[in-house]
C-alpha atoms as a PDB file:
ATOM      1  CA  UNK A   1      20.935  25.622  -0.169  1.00  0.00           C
ATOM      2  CA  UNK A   2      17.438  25.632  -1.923  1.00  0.00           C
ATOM      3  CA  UNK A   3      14.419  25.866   0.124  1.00  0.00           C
ATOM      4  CA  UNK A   4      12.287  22.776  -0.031  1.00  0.00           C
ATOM      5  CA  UNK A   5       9.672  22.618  -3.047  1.00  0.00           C
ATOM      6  CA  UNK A   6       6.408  24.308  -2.589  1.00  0.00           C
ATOM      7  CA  UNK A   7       3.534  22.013  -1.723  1.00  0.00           C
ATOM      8  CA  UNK A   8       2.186  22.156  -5.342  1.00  0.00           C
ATOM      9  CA  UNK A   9       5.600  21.296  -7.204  1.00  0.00           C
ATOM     10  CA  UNK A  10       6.104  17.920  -4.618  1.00  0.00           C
ATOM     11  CA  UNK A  11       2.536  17.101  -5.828  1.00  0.00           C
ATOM     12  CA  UNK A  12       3.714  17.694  -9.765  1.00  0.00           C
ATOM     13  CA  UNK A  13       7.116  16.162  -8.897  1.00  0.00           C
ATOM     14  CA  UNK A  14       4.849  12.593  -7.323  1.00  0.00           C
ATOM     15  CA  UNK A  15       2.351  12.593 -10.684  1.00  0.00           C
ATOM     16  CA  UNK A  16       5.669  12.844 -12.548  1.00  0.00           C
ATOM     17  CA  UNK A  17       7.285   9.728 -10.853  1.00  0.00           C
ATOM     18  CA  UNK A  18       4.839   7.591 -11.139  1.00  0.00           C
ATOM     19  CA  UNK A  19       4.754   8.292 -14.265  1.00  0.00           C
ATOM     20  CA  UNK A  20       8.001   6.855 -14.902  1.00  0.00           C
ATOM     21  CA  UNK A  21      11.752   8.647 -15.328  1.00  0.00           C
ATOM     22  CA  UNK A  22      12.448   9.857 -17.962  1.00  0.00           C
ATOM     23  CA  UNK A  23      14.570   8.203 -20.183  1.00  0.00           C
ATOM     24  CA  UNK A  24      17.864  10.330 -19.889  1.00  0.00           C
ATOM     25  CA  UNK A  25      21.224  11.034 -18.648  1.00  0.00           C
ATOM     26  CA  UNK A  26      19.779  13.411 -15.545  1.00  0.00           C
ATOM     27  CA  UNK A  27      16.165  12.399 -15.233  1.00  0.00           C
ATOM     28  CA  UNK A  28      15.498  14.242 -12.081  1.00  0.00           C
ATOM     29  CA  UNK A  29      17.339  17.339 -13.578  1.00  0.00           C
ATOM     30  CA  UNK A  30      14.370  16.806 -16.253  1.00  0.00           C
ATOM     31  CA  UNK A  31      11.531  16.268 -13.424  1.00  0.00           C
ATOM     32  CA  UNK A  32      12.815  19.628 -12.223  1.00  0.00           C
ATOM     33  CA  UNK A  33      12.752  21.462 -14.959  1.00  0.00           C
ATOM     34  CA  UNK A  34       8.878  20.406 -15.479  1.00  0.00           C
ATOM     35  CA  UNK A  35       7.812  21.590 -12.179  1.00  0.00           C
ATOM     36  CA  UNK A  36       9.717  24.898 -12.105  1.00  0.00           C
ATOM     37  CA  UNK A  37      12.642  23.858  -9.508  1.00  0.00           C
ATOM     38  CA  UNK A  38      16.507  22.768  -8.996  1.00  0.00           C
ATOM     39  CA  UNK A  39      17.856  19.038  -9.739  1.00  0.00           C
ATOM     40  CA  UNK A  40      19.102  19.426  -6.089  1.00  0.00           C
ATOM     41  CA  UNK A  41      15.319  19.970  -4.966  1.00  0.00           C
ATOM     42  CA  UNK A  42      14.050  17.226  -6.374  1.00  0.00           C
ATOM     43  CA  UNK A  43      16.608  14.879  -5.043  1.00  0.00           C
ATOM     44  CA  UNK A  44      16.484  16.566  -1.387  1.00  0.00           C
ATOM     45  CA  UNK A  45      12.332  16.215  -1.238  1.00  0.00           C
ATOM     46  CA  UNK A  46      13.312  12.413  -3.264  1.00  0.00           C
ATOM     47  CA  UNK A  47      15.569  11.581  -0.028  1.00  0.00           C
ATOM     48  CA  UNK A  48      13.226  12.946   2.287  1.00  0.00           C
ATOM     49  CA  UNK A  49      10.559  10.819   1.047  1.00  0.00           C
ATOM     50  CA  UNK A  50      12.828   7.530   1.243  1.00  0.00           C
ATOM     51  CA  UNK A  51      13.286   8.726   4.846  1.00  0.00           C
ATOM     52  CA  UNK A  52      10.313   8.799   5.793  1.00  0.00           C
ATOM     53  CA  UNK A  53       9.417   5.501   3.944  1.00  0.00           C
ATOM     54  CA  UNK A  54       7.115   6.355   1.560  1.00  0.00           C
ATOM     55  CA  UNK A  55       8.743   4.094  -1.145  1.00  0.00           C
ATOM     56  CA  UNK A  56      11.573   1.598  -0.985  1.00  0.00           C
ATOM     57  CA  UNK A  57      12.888   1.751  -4.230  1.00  0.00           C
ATOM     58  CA  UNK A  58      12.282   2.927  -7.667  1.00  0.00           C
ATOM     59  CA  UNK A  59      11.888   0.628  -9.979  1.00  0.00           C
ATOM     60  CA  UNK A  60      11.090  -0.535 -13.883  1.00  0.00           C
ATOM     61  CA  UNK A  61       7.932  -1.653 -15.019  1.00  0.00           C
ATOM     62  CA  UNK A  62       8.400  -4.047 -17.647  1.00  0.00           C
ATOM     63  CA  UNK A  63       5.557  -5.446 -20.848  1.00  0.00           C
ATOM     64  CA  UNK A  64       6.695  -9.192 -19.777  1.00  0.00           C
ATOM     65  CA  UNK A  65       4.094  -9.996 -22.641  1.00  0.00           C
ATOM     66  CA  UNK A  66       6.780  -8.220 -24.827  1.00  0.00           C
ATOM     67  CA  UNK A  67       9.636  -9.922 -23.787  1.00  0.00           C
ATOM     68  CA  UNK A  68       7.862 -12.890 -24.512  1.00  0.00           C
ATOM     69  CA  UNK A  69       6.419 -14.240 -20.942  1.00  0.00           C
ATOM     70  CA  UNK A  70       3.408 -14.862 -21.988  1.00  0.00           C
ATOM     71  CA  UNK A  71       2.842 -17.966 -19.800  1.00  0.00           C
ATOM     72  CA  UNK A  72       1.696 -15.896 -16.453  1.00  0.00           C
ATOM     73  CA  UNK A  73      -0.164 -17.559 -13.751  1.00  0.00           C
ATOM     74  CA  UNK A  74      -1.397 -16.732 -10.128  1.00  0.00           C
ATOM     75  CA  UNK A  75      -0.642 -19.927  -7.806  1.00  0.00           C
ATOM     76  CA  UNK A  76      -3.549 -19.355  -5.311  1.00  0.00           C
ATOM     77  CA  UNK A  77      -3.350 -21.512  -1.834  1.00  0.00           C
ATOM     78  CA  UNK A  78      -4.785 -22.366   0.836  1.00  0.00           C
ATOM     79  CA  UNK A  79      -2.734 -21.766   3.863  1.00  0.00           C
ATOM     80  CA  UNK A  80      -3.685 -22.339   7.431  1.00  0.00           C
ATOM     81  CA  UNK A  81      -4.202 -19.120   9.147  1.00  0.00           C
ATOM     82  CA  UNK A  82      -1.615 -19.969  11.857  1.00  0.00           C
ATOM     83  CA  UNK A  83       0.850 -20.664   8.761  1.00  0.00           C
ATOM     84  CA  UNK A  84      -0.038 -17.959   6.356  1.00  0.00           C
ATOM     85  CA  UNK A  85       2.812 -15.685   7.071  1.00  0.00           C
ATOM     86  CA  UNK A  86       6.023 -17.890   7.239  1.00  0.00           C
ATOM     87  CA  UNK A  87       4.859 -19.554   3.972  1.00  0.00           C
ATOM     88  CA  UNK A  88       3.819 -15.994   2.487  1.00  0.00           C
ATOM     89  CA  UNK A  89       7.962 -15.125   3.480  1.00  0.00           C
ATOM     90  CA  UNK A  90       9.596 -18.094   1.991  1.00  0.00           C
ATOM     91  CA  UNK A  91       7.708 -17.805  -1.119  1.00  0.00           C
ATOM     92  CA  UNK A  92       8.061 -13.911  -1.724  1.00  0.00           C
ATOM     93  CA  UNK A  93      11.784 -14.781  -1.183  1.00  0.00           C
ATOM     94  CA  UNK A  94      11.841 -17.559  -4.017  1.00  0.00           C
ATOM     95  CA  UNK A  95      13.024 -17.002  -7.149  1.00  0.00           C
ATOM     96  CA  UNK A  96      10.743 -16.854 -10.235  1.00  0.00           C
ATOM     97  CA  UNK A  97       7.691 -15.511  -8.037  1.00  0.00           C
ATOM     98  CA  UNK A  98       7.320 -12.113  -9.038  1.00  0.00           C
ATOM     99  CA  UNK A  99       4.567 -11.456  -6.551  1.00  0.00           C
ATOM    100  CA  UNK A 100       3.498 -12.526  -3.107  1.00  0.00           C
ATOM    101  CA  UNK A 101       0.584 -11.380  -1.141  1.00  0.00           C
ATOM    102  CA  UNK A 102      -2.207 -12.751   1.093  1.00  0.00           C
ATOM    103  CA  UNK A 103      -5.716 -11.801   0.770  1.00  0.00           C
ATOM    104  CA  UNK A 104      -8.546 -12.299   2.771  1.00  0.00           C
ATOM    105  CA  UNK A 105     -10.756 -15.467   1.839  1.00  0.00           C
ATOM    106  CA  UNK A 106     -14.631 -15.036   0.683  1.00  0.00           C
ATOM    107  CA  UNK A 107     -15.946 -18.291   1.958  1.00  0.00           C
ATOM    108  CA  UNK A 108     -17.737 -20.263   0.873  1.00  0.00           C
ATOM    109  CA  UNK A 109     -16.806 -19.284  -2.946  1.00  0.00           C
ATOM    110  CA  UNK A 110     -12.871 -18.811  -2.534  1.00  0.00           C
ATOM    111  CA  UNK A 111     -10.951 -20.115   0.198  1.00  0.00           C
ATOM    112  CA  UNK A 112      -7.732 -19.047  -0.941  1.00  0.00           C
ATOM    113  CA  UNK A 113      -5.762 -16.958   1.126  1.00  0.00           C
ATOM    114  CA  UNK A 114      -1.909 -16.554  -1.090  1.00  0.00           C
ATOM    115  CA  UNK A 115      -1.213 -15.435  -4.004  1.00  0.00           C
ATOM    116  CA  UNK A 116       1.590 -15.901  -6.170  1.00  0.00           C
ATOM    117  CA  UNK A 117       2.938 -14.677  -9.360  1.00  0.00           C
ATOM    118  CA  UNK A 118       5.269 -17.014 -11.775  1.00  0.00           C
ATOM    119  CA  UNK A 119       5.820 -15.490 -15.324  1.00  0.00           C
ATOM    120  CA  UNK A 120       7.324 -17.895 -17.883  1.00  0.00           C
ATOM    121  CA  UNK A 121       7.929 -18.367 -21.802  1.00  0.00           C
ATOM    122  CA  UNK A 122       6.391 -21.402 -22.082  1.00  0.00           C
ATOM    123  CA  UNK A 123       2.962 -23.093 -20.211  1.00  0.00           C
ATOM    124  CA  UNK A 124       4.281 -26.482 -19.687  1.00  0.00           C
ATOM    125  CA  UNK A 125       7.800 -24.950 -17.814  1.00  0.00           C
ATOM    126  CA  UNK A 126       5.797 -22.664 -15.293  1.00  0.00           C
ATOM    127  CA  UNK A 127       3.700 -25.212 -14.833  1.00  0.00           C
ATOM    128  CA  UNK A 128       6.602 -27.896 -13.485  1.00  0.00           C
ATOM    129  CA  UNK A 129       8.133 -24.378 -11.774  1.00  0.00           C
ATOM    130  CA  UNK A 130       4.959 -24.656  -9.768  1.00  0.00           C
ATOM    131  CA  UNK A 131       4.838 -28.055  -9.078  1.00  0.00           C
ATOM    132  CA  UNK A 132       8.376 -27.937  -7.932  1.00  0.00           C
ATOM    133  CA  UNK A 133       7.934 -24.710  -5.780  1.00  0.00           C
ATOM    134  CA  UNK A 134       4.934 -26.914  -4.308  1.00  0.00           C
ATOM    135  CA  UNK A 135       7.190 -29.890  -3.152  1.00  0.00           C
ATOM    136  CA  UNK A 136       9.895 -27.285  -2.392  1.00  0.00           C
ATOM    137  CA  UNK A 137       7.993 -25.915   0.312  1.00  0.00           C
ATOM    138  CA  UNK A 138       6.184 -28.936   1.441  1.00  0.00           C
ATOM    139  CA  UNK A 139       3.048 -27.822  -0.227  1.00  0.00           C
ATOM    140  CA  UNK A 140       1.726 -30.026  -2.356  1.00  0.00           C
ATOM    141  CA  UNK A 141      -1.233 -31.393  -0.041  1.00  0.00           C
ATOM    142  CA  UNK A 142      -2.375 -28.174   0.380  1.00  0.00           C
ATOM    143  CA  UNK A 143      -5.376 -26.857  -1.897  1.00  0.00           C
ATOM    144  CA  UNK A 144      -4.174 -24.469  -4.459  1.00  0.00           C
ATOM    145  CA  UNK A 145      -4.860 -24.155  -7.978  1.00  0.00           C
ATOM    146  CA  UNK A 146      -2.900 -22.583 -10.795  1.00  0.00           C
ATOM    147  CA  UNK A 147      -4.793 -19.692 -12.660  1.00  0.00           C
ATOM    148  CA  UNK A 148      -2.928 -18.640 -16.378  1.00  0.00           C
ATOM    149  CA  UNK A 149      -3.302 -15.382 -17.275  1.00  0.00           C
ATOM    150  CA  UNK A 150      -5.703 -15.540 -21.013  1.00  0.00           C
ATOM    151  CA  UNK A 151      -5.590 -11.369 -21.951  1.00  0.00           C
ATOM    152  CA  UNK A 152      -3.656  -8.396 -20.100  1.00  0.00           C
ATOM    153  CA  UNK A 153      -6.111  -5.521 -20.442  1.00  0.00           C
ATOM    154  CA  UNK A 154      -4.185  -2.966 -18.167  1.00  0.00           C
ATOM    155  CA  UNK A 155      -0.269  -3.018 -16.668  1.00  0.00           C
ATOM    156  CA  UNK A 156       1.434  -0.025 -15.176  1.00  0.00           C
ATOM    157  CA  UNK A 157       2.519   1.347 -12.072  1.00  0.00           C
ATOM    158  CA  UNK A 158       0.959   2.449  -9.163  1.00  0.00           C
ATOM    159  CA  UNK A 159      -1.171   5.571  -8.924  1.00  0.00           C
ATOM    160  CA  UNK A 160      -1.260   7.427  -5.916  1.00  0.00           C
ATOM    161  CA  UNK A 161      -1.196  11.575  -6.480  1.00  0.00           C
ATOM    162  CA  UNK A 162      -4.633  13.101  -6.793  1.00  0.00           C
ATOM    163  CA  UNK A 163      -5.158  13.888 -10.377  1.00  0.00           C
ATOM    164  CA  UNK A 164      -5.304  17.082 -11.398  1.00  0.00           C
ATOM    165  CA  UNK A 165      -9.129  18.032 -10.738  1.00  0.00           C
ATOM    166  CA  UNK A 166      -8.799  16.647  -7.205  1.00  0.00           C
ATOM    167  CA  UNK A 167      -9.679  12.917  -7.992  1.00  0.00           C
ATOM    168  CA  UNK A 168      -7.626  10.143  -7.305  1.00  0.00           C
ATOM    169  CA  UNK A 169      -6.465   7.920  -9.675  1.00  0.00           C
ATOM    170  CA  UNK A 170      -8.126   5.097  -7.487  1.00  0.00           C
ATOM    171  CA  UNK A 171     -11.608   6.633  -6.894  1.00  0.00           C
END
């Protein structure tokens, strides 16, 4: 058995990931090879990090504008405090809502406190998606509003290694 990678090759093998696999039949036989270790290294320290629940799943990033969603909108509501978590779980379990988080309010100026994603084809169809998600979940009275998306300027994945250089991709 391999010893586990060096300190410096987990920190090439994380900038690696989030850059995205590689396209290919063995991608982590290809991460390997770029930072100088075994396919069996990279899947041990890959496991090890999934044990210790640093991620949950790898995933795809997809252009939706590219596929043609370019009807995207952010559903932002105003939940009671005492409420804000049972409705945050039935929505992030609904289908067509892509993303489901609370944020804090900034009172006065914003008092919404959930935030949800619904990408569509067509402006008219997310927005009766909505309205039926609303009366779905017994939401309608509720202030929200429904916020379309007018220019992407940045999509990816999430950054988290320190660059090379020491600075984070964040700071």
């Amino acid at each position: 058995m391999k010893p586990p990678l060096a300190a410096a090759q987990a920190l090439a093998l994380r900038r690696q990931l989030e850059l995205g696999l590689p396209l290919l039949p063995r991608p982590y036989l290809a991460l390997a090879q770029q930072i100088g270790a075994e396919e069996s290294q990279v899947l041990a320290q890959m496991r090890q990090w999934h044990e210790q629940q640093l991620f949950r799943r790898i995933g795809l990033v997809l252009n939706h504008r590219a596929l043609g969603f370019g009807a995207n909108a952010m559903l932002v509501l105003d939940i009671p405090d005492a409420l804000v978590d049972a409705v945050g779980q039935r929505l992030g379990q609904t289908a067509g809502i892509s993303l489901c988080y609370q944020r804090p309010r900034r009172l006065p100026q914003w008092r919404y406190n959930l935030f949800c994603m619904i990408h569509g084809r067509q402006r008219e169809r997310v927005e009766a998606q909505i309205q039926a998600l609303l009366e779905q979940h017994q939401l309608s009275d509720l202030p929200h509003q429904i916020l379309f998306s007018t220019q992407a300027f940045k999509q990816c994945g999430a950054r988290f290694a320190p660059a090379p250089g020491g600075a984070t991709a964040h700071g």
